[in-house]
N, C-alpha and C. Protein backbone atom coordinates (compact mmCIF):
# COMPACT_ATOMS: atom_id res chain seq x y z
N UNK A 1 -60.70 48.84 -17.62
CA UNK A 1 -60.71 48.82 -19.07
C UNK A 1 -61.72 47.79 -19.57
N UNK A 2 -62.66 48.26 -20.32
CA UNK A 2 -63.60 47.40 -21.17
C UNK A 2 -62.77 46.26 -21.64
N UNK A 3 -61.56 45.90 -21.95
CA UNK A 3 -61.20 45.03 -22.97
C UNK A 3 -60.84 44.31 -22.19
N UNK A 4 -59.98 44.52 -20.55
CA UNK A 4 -59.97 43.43 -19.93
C UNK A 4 -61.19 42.73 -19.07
N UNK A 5 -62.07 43.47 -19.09
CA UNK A 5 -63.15 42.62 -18.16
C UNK A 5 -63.68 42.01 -19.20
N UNK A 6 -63.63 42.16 -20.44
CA UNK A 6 -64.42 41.28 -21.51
C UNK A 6 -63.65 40.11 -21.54
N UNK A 7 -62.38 40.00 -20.89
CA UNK A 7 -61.22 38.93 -21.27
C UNK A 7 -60.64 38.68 -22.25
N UNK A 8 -60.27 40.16 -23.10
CA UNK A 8 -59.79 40.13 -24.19
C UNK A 8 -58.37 40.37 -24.53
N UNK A 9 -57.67 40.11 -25.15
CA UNK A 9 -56.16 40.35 -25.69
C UNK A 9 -56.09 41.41 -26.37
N UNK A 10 -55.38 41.87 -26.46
CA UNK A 10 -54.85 43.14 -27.29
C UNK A 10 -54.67 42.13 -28.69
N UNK A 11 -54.65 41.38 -28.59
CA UNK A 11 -54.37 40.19 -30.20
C UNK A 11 -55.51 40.20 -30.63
N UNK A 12 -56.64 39.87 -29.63
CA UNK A 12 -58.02 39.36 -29.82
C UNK A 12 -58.89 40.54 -30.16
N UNK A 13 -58.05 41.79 -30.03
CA UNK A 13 -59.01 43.16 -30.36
C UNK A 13 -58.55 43.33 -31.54
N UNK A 14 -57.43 43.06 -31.56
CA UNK A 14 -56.92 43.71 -32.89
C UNK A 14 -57.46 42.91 -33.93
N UNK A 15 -57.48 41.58 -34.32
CA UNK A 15 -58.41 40.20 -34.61
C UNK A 15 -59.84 41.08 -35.11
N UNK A 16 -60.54 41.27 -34.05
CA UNK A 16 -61.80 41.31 -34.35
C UNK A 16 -62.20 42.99 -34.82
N UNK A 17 -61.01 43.56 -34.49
CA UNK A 17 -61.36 45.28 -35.69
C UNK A 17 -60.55 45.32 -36.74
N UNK A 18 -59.41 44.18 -37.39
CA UNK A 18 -59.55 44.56 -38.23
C UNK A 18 -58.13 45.17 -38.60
N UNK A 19 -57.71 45.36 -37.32
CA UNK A 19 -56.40 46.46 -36.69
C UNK A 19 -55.61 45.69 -36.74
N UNK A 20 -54.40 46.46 -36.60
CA UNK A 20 -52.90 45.96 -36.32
C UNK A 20 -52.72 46.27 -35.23
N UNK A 21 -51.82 45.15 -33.82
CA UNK A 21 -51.43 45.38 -32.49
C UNK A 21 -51.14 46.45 -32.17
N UNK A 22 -50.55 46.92 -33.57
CA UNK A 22 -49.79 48.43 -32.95
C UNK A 22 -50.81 49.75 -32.98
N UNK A 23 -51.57 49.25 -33.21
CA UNK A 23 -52.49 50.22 -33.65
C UNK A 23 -53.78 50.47 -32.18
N UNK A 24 -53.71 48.84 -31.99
CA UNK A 24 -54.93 48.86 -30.42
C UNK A 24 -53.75 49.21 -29.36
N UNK A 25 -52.13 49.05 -28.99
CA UNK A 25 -51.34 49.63 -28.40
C UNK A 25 -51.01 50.60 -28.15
N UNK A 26 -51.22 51.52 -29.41
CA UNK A 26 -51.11 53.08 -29.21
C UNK A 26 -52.21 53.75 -28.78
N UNK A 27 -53.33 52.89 -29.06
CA UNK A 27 -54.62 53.79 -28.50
C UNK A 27 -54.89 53.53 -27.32
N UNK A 28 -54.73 52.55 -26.82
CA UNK A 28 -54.96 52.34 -25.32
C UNK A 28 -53.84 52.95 -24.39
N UNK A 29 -52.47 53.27 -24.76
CA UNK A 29 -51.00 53.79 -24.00
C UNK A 29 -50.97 54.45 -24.50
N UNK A 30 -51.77 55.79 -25.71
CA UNK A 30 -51.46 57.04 -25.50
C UNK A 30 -52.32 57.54 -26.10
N UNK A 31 -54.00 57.16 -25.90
CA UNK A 31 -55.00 57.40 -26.78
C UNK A 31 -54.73 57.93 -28.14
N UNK A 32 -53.93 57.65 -29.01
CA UNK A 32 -53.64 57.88 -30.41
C UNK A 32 -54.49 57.05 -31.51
N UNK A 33 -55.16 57.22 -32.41
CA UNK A 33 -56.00 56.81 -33.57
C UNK A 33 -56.45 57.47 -34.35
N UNK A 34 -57.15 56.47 -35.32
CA UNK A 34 -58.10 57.01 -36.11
C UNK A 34 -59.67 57.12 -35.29
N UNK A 35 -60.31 57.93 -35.89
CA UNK A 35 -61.72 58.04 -35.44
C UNK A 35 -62.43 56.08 -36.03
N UNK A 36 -61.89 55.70 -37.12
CA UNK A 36 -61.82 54.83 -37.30
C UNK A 36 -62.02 53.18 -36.45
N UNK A 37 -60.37 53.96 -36.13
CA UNK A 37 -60.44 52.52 -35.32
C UNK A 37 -61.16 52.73 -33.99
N UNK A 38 -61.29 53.72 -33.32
CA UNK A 38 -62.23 54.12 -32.15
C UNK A 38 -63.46 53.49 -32.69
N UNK A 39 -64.17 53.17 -33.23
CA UNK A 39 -65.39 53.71 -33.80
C UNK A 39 -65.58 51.91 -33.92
N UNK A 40 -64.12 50.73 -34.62
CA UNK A 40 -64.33 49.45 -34.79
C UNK A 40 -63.90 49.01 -33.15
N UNK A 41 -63.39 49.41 -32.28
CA UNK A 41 -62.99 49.22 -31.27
C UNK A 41 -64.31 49.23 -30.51
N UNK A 42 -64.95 50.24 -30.16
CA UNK A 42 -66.32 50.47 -29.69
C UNK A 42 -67.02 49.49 -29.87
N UNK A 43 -67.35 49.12 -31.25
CA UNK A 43 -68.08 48.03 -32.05
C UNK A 43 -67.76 46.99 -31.51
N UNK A 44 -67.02 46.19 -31.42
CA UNK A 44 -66.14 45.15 -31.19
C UNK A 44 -66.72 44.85 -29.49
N UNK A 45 -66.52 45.95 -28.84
CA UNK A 45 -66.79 45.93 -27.53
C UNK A 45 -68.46 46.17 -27.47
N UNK A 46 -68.90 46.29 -28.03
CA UNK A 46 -70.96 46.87 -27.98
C UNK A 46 -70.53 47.68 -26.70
N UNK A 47 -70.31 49.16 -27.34
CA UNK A 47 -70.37 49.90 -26.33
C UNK A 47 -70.31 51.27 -27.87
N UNK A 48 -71.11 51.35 -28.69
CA UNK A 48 -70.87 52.03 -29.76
C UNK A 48 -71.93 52.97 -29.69
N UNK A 49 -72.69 52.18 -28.79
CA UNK A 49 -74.23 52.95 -28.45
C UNK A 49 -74.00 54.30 -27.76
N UNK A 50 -73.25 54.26 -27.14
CA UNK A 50 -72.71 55.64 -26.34
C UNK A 50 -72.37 56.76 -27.10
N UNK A 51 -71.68 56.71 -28.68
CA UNK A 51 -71.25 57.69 -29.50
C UNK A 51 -72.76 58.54 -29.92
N UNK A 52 -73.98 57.67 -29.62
CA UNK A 52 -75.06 58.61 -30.71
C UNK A 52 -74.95 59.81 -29.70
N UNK A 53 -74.85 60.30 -28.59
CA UNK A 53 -75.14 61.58 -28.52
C UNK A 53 -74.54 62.86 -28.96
N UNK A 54 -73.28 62.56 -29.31
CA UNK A 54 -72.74 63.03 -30.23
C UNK A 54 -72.67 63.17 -31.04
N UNK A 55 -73.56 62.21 -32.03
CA UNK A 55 -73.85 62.05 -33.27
C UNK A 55 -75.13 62.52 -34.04
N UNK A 56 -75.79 62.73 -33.05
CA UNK A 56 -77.42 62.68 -33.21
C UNK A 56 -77.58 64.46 -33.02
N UNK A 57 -77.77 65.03 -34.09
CA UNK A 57 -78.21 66.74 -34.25
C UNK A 57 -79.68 66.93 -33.83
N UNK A 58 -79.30 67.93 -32.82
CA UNK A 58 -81.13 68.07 -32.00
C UNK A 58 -82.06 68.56 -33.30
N UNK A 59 -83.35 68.27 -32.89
CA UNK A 59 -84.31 68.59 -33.59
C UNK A 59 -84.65 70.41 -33.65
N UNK A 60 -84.46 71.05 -34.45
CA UNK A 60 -85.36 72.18 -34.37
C UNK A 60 -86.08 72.84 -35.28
N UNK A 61 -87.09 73.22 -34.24
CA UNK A 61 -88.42 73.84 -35.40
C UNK A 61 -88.43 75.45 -36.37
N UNK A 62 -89.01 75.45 -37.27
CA UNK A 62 -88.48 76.71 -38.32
C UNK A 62 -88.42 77.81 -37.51
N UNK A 63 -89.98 77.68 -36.76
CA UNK A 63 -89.83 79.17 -36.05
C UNK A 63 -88.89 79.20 -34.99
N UNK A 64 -88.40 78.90 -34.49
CA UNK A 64 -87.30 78.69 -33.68
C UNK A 64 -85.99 79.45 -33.96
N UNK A 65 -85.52 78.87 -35.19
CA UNK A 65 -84.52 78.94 -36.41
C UNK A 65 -84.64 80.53 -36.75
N UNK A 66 -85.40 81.06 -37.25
CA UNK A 66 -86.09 82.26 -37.74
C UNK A 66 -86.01 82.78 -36.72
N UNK A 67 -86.45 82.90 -35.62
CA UNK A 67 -86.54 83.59 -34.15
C UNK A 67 -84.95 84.15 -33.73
N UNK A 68 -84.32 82.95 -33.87
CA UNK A 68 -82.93 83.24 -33.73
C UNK A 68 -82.27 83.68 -34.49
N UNK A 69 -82.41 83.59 -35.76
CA UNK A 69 -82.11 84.37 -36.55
C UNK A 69 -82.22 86.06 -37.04
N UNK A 70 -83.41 86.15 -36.23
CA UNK A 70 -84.07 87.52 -36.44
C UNK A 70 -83.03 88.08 -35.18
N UNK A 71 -83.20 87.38 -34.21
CA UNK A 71 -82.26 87.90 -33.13
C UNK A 71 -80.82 88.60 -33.73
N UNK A 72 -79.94 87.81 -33.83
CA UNK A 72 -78.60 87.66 -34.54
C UNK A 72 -78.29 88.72 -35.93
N UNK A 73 -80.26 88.93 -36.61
CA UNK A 73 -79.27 89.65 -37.93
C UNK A 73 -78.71 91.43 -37.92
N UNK A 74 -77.63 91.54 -38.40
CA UNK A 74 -76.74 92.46 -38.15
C UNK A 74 -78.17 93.58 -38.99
N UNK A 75 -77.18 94.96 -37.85
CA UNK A 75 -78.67 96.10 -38.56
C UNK A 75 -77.49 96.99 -38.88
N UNK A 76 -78.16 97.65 -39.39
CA UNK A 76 -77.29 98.80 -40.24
C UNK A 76 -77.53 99.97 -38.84
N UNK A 77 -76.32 101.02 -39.12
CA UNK A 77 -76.62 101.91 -38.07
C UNK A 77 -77.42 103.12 -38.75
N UNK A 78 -77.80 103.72 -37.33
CA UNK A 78 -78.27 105.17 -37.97
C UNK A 78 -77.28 106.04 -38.66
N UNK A 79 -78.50 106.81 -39.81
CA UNK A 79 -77.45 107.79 -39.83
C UNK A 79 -77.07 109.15 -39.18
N UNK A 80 -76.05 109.24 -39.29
CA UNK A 80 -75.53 110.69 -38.59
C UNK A 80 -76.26 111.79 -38.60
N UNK A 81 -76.36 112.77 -37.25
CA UNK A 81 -77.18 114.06 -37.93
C UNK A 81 -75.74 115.30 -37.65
N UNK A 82 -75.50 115.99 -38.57
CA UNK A 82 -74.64 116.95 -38.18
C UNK A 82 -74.78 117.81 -37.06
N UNK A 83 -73.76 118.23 -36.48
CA UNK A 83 -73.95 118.70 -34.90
C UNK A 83 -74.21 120.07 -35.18
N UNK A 84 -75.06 120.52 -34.27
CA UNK A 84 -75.09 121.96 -34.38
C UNK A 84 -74.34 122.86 -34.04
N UNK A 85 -73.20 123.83 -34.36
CA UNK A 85 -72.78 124.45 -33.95
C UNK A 85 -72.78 126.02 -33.37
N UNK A 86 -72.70 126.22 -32.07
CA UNK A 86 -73.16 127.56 -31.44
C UNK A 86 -71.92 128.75 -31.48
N UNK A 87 -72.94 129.74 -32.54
CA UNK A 87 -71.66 130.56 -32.84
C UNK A 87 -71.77 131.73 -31.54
């Protein structure tokens, strides 16, 4: 656990995010939170750097966008030709 090799207390986390004990207790014994306190917890620890990849929306270019789009757009069907019938 990050918080004990930093040599930290569950007092001393809660202290420096901001949090209530019960709050760094439940997240560490039954990962329960806010995105919140994850987010001041991280901080607290400089380990917040890890969230951008999740955070960070890839780059893409129009034609790209359009390309895929052209792919994806719904077509109308043909229309029907009446069947011939053999008398």
């Amino acid at each position: 656990m990050l918080r004990l090799a930093r040599n930290l207390s569950q007092v001393e986390l809660s202290d420096m995010t901001a949090s209530s004990l019960s709050s760094i207790r439940r997240l560490e014994s039954h990962g329960q939170g806010t995105l919140l306190l994850l987010v001041r917890v991280a901080q607290a620890l400089q380990v917040a750097y890890q969230f951008e990849p999740f955070l960070i929306l890839p780059s893409a270019r129009i034609a790209d966008m359009e390309r895929d789009a052209a792919l994806t757009a719904r077509r109308r069907a043909g229309k029907t030709r009446p069947r011939r019938t053999i008398a």
